[in-house]
Structures are given as structure tokens and as C-alpha cells.
N, C-alpha and C. Protein backbone atom coordinates (compact mmCIF):
# COMPACT_ATOMS: atom_id res chain seq x y z
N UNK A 1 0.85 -1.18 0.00
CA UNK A 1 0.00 0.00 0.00
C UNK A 1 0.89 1.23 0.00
N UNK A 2 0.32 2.15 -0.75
CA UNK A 2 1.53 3.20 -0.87
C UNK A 2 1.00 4.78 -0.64
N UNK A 3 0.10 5.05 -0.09
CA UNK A 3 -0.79 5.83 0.92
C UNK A 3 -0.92 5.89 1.92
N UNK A 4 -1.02 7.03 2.97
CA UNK A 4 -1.63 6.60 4.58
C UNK A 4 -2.79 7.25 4.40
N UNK A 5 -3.72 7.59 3.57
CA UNK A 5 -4.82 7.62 3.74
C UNK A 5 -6.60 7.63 4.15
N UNK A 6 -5.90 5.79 4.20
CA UNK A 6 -7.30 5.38 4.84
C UNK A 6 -7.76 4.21 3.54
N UNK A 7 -7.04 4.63 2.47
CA UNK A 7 -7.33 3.56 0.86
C UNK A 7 -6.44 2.79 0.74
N UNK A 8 -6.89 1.64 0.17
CA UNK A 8 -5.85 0.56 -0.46
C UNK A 8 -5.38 1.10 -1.35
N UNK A 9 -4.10 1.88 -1.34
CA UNK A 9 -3.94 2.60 -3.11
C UNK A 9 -2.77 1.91 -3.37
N UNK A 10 -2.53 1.38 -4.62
CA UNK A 10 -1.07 0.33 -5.39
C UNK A 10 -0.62 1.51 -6.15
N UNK A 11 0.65 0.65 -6.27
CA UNK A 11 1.92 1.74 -6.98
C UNK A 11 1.50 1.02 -8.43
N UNK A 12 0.89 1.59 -9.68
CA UNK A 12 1.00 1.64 -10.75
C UNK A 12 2.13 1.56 -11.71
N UNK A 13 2.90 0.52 -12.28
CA UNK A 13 4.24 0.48 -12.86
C UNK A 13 3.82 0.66 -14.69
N UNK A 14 2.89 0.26 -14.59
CA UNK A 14 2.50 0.24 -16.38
C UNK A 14 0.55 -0.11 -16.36
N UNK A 15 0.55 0.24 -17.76
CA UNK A 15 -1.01 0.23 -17.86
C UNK A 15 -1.04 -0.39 -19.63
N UNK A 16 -1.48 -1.25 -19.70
CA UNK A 16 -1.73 -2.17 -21.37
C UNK A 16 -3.39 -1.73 -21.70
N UNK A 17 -3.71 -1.77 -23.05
CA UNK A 17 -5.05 -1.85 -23.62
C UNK A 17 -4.85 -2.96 -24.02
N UNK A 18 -4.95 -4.52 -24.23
CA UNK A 18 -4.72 -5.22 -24.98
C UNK A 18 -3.00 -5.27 -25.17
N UNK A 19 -2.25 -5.38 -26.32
CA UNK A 19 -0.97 -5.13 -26.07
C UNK A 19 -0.32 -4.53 -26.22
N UNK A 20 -1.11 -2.73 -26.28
CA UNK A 20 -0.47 -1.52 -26.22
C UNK A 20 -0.43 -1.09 -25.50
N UNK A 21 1.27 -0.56 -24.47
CA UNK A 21 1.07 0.04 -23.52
C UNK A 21 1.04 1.50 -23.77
N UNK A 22 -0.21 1.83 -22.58
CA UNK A 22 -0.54 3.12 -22.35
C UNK A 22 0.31 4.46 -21.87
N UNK A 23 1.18 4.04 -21.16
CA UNK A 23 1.65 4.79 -19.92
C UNK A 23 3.17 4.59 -20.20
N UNK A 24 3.25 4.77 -21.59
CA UNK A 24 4.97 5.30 -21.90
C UNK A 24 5.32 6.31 -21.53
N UNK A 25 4.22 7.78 -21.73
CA UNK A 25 4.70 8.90 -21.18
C UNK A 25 4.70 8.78 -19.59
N UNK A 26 5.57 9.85 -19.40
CA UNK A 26 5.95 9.87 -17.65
C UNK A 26 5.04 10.29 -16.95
N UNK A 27 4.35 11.53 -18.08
CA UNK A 27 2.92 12.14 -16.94
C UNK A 27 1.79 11.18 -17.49
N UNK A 28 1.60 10.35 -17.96
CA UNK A 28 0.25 9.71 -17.62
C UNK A 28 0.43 8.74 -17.08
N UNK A 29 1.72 7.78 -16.92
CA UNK A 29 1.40 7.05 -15.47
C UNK A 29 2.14 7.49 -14.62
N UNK A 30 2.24 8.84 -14.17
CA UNK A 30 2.00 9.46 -13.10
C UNK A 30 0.76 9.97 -12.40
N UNK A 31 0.50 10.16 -13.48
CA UNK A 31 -1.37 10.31 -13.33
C UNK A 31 -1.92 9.34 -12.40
N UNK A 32 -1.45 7.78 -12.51
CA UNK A 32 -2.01 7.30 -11.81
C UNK A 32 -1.87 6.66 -10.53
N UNK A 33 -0.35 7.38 -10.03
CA UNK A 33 -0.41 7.35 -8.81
C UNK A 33 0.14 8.89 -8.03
N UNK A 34 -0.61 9.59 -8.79
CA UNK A 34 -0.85 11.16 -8.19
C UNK A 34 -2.20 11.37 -7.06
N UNK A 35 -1.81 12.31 -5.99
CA UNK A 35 -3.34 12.40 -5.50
C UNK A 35 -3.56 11.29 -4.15
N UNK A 36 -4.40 10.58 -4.31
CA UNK A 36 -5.03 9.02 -3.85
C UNK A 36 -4.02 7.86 -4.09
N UNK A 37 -3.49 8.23 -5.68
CA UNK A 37 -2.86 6.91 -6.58
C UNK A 37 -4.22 6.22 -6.87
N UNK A 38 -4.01 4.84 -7.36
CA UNK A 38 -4.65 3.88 -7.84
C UNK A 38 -4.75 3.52 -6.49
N UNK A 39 -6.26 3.33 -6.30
CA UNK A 39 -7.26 2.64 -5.20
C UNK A 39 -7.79 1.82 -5.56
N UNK A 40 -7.69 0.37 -4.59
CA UNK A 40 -9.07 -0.59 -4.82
C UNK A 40 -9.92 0.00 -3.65
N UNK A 41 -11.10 -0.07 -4.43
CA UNK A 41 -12.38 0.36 -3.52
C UNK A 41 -13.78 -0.76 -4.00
N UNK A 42 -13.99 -1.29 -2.87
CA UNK A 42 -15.39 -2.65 -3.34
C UNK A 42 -16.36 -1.93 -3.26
N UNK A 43 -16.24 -0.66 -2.40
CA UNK A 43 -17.47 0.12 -2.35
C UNK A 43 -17.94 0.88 -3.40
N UNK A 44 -17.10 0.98 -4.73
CA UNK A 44 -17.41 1.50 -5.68
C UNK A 44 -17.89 0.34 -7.08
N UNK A 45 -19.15 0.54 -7.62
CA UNK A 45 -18.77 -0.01 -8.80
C UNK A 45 -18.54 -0.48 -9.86
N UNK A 46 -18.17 0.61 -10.70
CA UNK A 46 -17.27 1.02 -12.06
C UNK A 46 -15.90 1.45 -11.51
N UNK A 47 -14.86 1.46 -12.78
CA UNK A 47 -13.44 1.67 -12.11
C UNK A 47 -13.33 3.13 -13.60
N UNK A 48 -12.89 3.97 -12.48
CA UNK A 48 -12.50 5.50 -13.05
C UNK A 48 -10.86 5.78 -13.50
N UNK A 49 -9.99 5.27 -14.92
CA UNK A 49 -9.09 5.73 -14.93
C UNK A 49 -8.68 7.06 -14.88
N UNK A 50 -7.56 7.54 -14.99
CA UNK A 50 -7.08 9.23 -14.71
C UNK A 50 -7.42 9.95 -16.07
N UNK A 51 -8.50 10.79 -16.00
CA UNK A 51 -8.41 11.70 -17.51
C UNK A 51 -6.85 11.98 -18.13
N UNK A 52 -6.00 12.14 -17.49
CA UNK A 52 -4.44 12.05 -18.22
C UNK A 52 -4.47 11.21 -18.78
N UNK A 53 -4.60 10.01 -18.90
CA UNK A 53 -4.96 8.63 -19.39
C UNK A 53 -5.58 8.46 -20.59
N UNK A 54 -6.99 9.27 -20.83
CA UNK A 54 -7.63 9.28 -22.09
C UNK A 54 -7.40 9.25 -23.02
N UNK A 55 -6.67 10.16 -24.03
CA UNK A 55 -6.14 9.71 -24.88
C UNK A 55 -4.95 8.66 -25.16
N UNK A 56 -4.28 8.44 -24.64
CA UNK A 56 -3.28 7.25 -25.04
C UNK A 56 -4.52 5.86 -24.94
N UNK A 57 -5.61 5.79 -23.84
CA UNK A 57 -6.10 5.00 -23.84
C UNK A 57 -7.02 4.64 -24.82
N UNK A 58 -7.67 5.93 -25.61
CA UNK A 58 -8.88 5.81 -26.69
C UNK A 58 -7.90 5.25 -27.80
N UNK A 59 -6.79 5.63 -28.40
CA UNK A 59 -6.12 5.51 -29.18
C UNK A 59 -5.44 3.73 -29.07
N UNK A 60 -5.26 3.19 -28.27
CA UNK A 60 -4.59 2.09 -28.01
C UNK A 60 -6.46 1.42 -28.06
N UNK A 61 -7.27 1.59 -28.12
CA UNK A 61 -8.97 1.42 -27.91
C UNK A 61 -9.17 0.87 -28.95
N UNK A 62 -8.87 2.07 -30.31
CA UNK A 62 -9.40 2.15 -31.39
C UNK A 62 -7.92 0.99 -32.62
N UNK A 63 -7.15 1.40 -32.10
CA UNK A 63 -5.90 0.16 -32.56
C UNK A 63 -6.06 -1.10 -32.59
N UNK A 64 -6.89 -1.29 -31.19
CA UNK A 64 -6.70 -2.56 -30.88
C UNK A 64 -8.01 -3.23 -31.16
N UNK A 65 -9.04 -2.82 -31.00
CA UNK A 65 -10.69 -2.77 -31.13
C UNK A 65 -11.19 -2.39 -33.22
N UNK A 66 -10.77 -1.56 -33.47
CA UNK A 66 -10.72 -0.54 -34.24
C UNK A 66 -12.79 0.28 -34.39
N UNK A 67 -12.53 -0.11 -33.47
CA UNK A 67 -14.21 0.87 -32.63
C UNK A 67 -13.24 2.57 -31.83
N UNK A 68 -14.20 3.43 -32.13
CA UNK A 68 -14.47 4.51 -31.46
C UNK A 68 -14.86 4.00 -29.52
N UNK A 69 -14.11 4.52 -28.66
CA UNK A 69 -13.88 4.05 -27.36
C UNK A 69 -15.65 5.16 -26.84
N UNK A 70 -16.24 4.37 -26.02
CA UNK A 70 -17.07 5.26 -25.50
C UNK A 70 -18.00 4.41 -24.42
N UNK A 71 -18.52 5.17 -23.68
CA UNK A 71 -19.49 4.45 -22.78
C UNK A 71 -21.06 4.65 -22.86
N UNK A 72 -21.51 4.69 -24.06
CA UNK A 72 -22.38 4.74 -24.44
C UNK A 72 -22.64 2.91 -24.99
N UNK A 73 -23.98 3.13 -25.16
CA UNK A 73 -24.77 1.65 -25.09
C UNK A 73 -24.40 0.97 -27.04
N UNK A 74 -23.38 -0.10 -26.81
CA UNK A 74 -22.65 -0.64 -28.21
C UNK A 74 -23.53 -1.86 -28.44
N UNK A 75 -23.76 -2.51 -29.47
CA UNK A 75 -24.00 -3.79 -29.68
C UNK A 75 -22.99 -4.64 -30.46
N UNK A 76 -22.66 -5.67 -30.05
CA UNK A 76 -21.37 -6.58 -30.24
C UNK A 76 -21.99 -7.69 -30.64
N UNK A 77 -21.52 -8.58 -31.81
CA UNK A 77 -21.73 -10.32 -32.07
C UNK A 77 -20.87 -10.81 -31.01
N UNK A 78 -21.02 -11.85 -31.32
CA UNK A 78 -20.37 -12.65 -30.19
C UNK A 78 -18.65 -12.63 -30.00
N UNK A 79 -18.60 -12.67 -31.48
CA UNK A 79 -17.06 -12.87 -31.88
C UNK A 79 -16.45 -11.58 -31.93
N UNK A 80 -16.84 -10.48 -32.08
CA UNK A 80 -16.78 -9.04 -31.94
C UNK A 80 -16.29 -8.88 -30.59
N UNK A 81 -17.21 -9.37 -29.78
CA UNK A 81 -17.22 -8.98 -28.30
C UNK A 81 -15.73 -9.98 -27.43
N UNK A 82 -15.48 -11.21 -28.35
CA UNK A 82 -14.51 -11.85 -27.99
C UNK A 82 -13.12 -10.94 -28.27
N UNK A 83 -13.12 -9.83 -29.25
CA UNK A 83 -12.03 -8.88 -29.67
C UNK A 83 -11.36 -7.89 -29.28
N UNK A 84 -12.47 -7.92 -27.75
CA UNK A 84 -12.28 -6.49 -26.96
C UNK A 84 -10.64 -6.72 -26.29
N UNK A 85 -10.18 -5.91 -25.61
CA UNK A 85 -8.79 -6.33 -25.19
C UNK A 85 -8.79 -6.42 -23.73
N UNK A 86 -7.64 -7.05 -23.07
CA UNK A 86 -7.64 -7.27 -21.91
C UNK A 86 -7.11 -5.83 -21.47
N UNK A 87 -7.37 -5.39 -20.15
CA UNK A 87 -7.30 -3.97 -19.63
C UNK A 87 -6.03 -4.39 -18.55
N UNK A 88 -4.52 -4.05 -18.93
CA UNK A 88 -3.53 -5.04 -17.77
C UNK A 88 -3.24 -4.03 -16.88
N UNK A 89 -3.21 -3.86 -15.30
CA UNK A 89 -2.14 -2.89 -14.35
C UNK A 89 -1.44 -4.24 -14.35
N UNK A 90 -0.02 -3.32 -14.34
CA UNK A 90 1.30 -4.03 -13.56
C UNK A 90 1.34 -3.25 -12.44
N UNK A 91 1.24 -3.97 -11.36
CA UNK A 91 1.56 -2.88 -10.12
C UNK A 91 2.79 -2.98 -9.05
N UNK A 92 2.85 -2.34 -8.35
CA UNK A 92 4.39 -3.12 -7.61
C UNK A 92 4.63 -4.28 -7.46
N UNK A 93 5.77 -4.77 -7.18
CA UNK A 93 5.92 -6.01 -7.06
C UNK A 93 5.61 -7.12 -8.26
N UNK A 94 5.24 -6.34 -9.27
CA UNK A 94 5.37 -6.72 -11.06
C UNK A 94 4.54 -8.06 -10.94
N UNK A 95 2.97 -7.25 -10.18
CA UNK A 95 1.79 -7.94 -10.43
C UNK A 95 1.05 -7.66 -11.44
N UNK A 96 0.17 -8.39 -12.37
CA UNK A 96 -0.51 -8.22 -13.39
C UNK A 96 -1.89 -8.50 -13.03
N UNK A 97 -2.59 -7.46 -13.40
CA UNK A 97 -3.76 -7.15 -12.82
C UNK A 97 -4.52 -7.56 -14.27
N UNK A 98 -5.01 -8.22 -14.67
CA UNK A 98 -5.73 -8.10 -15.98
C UNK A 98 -7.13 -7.90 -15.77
N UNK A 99 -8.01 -7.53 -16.33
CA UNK A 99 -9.36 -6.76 -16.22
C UNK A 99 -10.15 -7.09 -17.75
N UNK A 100 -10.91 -8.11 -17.56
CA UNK A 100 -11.50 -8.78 -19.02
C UNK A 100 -12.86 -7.90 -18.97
N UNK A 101 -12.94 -8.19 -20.41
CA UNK A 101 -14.19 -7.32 -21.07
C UNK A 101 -15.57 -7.66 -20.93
N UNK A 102 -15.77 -9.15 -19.96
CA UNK A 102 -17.20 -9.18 -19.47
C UNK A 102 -17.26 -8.77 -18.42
N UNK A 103 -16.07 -8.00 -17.45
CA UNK A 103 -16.12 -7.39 -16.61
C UNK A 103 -16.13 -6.43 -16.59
N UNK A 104 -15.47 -5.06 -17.40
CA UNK A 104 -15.95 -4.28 -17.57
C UNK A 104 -16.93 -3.65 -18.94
N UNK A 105 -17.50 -5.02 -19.43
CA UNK A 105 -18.72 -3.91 -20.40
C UNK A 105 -19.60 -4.92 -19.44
N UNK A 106 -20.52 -4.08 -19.16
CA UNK A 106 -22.18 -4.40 -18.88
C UNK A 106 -22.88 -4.99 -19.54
N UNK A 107 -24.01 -6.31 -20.16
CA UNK A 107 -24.80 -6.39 -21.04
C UNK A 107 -26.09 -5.89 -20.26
N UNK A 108 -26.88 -5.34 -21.64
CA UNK A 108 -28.03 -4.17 -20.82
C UNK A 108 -29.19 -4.44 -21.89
N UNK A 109 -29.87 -4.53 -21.39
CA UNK A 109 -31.67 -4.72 -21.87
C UNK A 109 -31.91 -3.51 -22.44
N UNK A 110 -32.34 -3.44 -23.94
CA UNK A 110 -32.45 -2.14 -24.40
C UNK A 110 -34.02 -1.89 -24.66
N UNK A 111 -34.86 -1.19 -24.81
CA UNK A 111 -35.83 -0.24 -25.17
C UNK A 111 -35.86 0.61 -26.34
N UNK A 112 -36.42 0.14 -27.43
CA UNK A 112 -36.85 0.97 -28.92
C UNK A 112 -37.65 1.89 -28.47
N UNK A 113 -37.38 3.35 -29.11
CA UNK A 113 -38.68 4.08 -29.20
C UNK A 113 -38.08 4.94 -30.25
N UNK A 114 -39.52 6.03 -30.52
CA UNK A 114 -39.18 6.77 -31.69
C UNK A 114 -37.98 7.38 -31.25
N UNK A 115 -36.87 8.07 -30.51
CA UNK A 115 -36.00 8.67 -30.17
C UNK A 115 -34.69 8.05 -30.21
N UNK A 116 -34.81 6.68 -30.25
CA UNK A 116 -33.93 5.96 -30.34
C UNK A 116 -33.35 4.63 -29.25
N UNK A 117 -32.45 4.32 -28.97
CA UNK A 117 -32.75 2.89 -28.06
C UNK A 117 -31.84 3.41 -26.66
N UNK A 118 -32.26 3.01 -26.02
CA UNK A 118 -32.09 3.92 -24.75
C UNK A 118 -31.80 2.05 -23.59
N UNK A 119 -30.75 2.21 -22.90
CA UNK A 119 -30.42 1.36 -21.97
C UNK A 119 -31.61 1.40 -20.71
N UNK A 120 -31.86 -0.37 -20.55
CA UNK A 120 -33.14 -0.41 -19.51
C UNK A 120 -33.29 -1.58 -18.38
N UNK A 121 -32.22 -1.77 -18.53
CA UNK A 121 -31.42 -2.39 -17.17
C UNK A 121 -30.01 -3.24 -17.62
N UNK A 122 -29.84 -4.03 -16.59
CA UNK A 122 -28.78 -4.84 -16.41
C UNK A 122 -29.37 -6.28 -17.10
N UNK A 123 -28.85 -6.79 -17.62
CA UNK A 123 -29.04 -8.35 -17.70
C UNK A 123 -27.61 -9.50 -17.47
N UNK A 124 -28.23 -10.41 -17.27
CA UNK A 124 -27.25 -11.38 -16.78
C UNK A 124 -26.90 -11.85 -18.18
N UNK A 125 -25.23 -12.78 -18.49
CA UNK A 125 -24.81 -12.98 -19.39
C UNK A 125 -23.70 -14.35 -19.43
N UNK A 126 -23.54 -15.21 -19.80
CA UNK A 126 -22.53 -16.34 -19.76
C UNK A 126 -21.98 -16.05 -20.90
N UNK A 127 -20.54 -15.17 -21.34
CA UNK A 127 -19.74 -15.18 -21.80
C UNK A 127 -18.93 -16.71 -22.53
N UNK A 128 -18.99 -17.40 -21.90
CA UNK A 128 -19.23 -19.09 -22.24
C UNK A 128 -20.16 -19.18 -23.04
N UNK A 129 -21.36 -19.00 -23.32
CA UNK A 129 -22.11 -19.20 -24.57
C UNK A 129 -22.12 -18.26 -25.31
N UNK A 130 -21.89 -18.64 -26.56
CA UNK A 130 -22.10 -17.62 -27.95
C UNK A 130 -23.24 -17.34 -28.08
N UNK A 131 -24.13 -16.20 -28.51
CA UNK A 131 -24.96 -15.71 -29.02
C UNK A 131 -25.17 -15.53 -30.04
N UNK A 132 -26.59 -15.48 -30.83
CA UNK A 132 -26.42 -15.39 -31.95
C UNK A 132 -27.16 -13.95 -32.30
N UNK A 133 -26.90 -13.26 -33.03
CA UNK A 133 -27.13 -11.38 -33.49
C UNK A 133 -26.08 -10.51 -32.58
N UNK A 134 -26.73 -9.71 -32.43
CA UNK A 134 -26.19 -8.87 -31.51
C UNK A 134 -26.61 -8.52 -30.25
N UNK A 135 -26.34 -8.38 -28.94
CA UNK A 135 -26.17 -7.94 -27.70
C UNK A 135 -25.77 -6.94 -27.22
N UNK A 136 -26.37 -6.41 -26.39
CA UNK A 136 -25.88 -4.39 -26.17
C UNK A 136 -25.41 -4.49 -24.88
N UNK A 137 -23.96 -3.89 -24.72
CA UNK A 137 -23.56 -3.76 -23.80
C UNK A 137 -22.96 -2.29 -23.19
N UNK A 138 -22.81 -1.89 -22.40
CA UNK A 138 -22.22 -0.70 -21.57
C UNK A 138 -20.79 -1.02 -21.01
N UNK A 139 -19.85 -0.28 -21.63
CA UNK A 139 -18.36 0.07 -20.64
C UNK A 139 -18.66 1.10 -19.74
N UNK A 140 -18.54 0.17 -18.86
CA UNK A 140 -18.00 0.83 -17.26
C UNK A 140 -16.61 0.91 -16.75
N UNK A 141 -16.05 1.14 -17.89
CA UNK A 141 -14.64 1.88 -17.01
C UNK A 141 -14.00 3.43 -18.05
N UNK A 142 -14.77 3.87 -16.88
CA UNK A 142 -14.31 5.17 -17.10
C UNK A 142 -13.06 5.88 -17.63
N UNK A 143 -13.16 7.32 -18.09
CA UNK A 143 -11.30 7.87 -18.43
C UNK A 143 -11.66 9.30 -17.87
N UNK A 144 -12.29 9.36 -16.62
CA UNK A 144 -12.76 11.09 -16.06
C UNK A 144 -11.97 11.25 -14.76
N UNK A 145 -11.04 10.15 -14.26
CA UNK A 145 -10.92 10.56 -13.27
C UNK A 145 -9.67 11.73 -12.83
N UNK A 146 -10.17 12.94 -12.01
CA UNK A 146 -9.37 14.47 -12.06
C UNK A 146 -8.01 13.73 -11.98
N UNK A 147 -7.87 12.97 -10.82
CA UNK A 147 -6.19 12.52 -10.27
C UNK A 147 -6.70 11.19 -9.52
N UNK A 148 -5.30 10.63 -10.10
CA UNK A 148 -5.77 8.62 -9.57
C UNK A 148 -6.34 8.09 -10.23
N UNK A 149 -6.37 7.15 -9.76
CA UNK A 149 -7.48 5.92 -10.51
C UNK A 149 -8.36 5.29 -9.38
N UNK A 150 -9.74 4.58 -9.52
CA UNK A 150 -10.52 3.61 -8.98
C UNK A 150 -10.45 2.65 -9.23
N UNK A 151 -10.26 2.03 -8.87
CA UNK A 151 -10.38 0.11 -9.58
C UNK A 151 -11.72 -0.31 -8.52
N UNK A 152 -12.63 -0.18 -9.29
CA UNK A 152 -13.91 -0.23 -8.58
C UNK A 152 -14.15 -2.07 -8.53
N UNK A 153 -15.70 -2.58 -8.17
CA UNK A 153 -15.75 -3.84 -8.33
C UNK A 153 -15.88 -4.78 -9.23
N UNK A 154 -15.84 -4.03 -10.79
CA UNK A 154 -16.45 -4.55 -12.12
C UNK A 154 -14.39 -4.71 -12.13
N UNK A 155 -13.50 -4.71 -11.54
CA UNK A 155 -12.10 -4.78 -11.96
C UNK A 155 -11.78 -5.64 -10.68
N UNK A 156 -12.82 -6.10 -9.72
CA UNK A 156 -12.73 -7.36 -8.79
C UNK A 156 -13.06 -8.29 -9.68
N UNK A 157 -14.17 -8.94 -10.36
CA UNK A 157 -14.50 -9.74 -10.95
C UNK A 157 -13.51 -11.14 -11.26
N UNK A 158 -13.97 -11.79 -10.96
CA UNK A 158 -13.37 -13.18 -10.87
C UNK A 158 -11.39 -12.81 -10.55
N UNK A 159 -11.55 -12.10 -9.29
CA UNK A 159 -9.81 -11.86 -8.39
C UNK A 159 -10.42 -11.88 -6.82
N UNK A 160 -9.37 -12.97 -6.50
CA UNK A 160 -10.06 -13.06 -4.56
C UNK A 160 -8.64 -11.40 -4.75
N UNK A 161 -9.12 -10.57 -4.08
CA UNK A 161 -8.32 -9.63 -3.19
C UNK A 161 -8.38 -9.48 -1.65
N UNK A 162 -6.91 -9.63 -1.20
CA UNK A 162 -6.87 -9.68 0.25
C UNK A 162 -5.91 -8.74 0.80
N UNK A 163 -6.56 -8.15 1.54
CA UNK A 163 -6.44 -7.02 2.21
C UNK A 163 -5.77 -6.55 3.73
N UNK A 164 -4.22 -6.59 3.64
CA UNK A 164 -3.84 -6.81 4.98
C UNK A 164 -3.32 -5.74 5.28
N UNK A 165 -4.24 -5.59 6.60
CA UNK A 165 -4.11 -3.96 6.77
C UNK A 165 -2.93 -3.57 7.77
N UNK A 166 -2.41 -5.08 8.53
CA UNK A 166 -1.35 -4.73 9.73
C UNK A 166 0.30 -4.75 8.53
N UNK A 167 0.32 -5.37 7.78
CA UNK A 167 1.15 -5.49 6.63
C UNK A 167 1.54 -4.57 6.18
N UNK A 168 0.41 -3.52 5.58
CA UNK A 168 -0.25 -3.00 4.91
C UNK A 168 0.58 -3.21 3.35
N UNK A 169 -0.23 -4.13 2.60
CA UNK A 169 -0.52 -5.22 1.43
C UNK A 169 -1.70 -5.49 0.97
N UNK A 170 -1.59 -5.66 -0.19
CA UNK A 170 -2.96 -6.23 -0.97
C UNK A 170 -2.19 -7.36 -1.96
N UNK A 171 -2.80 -8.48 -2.13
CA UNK A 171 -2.86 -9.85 -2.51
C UNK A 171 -3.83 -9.34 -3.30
N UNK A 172 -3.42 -10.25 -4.96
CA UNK A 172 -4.67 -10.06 -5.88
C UNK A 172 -4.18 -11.68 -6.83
N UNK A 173 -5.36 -12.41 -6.81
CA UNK A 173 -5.28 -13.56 -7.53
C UNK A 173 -6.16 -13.62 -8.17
N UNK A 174 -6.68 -14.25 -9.38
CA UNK A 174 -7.37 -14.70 -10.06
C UNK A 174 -8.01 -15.74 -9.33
N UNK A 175 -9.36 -15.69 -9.63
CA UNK A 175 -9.91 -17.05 -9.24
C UNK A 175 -11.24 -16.86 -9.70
N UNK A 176 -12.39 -18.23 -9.72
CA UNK A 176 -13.08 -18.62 -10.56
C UNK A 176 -14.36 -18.22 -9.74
N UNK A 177 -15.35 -17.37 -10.06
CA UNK A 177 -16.17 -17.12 -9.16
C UNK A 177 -17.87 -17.04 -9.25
N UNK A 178 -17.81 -17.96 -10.62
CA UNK A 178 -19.12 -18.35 -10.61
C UNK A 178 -19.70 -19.34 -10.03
N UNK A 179 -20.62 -18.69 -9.78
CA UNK A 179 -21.67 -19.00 -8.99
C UNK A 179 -22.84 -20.34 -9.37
N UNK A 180 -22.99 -21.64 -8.86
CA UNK A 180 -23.56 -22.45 -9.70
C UNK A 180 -25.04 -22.18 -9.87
N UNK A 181 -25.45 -22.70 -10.89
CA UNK A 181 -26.96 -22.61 -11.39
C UNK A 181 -27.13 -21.47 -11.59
N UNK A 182 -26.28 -20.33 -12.06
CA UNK A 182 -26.63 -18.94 -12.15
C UNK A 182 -26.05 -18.63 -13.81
N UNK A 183 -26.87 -17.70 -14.25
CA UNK A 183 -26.81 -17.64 -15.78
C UNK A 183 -25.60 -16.68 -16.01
N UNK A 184 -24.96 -15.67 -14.80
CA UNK A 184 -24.19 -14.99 -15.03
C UNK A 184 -23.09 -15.39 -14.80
N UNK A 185 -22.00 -15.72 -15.53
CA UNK A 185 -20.21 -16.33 -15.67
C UNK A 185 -19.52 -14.91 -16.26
N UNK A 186 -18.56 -14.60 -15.60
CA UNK A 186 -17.72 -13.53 -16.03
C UNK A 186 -16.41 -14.47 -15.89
N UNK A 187 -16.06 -14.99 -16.77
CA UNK A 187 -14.56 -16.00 -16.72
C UNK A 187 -14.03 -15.69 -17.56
């Protein structure tokens, strides 16, 4: 932990879209451990990268995706949606944080009207089964944040994190966290 704050905040060493790194320049991953630094927070959750961040990140978005980056409501095929990129922190101790794309895009129940299609809840999703058309989903990870980063709970998703506060350390592993008989798998 690299704060006395009161936050779990990690030392940020690099930031990947897929396999472009973001954070070659000095001030944008400084950006993200300016301020707060990079916080895990469960109490939050969507995860807010550092607006310094934005562009290298839309650009490494659109490279890697070759979609326009936005958090507005997208519809993806299946195999489309398999294209998105993995979101990596390296953080001290040259941990790799990877952050998959059924974790941070949302799939969302949409609503036609004359105005156009407008997001109308959450729906559950098994990434494990293919779909067939298209599916509308929402990115929830932000590029607004003034200084720092959030790594909210959509960037917990299938990682036990453990939290030792006499240490003061955070443990982050991967692990498998679906839930049986439940339609929603984020793996």
C-alpha cells in the first residue's frame, strides 16, 4: 500500500489496452499514482481511470478494437465482443492485474422508441455461450478521473483480493467465481 490515507492505493508500474502500452509517457502514469494513486475500492462499482490517461487509452482502444472508445450503449456479435482487449495494471511487485471485457462492459436490456434505443437495465450474461445477433452492452470503465485511478468492483471480478491492513498489502489472484446454477459467468 503506498498511501496513509485510509485507501488501499497500489503503486501503478505500467497500464496495457490489450498489447499496447498506455503509460509510456511519464505524466500519464504518473497520473495514476498522483493524488489518492490507484485505489481498490469494493465500495465502488465502475473503475474510473485518470483523464491524463484518455487519450493514449482511446487511441490504443481504437488500434486494438478498431471501434471509437465510449461508454455509451454498443452492440457486439459474439465474436466481436470476444475482440475487446484485456485492460492489464502491472503494479508493484510486477503484479498483473488483468481486467477482461465481461467485466468491464455491462450487457443491458435495451428499449426501442421513436428517439432511439435507450439502456433499460442490467441483464445477466454467460460469456461461455455464444450468441447469436447482436447484444448491447455498456463500458464501465471510465477515463474522467481528475487525479488517480478507482479500480472499482467490475475490476474485482473473478480476483479473490486480500487485504492486509497490519502489513499493509494487498494480494490479488485470479480465481473462478461463478456462482452455480446462475446464468451470469464472467470467466
Amino acid at each position: 500500500l503506498t498511501k496513509s490515507h485510509g485507501w488501499y492505493a497500489v503503486g501503478v508500474e505500467a497500464v496495457h489496452v490489450g498489447d499496447v502500452l498506455i503509460t509510456s509517457s511519464p505524466s500519464v502514469l504518473q497520473s495514476f499514482n498522483d493524488d489518492k494513486g490507484t485505489i481498490i475500492d469494493s465500495g465502488t462499482t465502475d473503475s474510473y481511470l485518470p483523464k491524463a490517461a484518455s487519450v493514449p487509452f482511446k487511441k490504443a482502444w481504437e488500434q486494438t478494437t478498431g471501434r471509437v472508445y465510449t461508454n455509451k450503449l454498443e452492440r457486439y456479435t459474439y465474436e466481436g465482443f470476444l475482440k475487446l482487449p484485456l485492460v492489464t495494471f502491472t503494479i508493484a511487485g510486477d503484479v498483473q492485474w488483468s481486467i477482461r471485457p465481461e467485466s468491464y462492459m455491462e450487457a443491458a436490456k435495451v428499449k426501442r422508441k421513436a428517439g432511439g434505443v435507450t439502456s433499460k437495465g442490467i441483464i445477466p450474461f454467460n460469456i461461455s455461450v455464444p450468441w447469436q445477433g447482436l447484444k448491447s452492452f455498456t463500458n464501465r470503465m471510465y477515463l474522467d478521473e481528475p487525479r488517480g485511478c478507482v479500480m472499482g468492483g467490475n475490476a474485482m471480478v473473478n480476483h479473490d483480493i486480500l487485504f492486509d491492513i497490519e502489513a499493509k498489502r494487498v494480494g490479488i489472484a485470479r480465481a473462478d467465481c461463478t456462482y452455480g446454477g446462475s446464468d451470469y459467468v464472467a470467466a
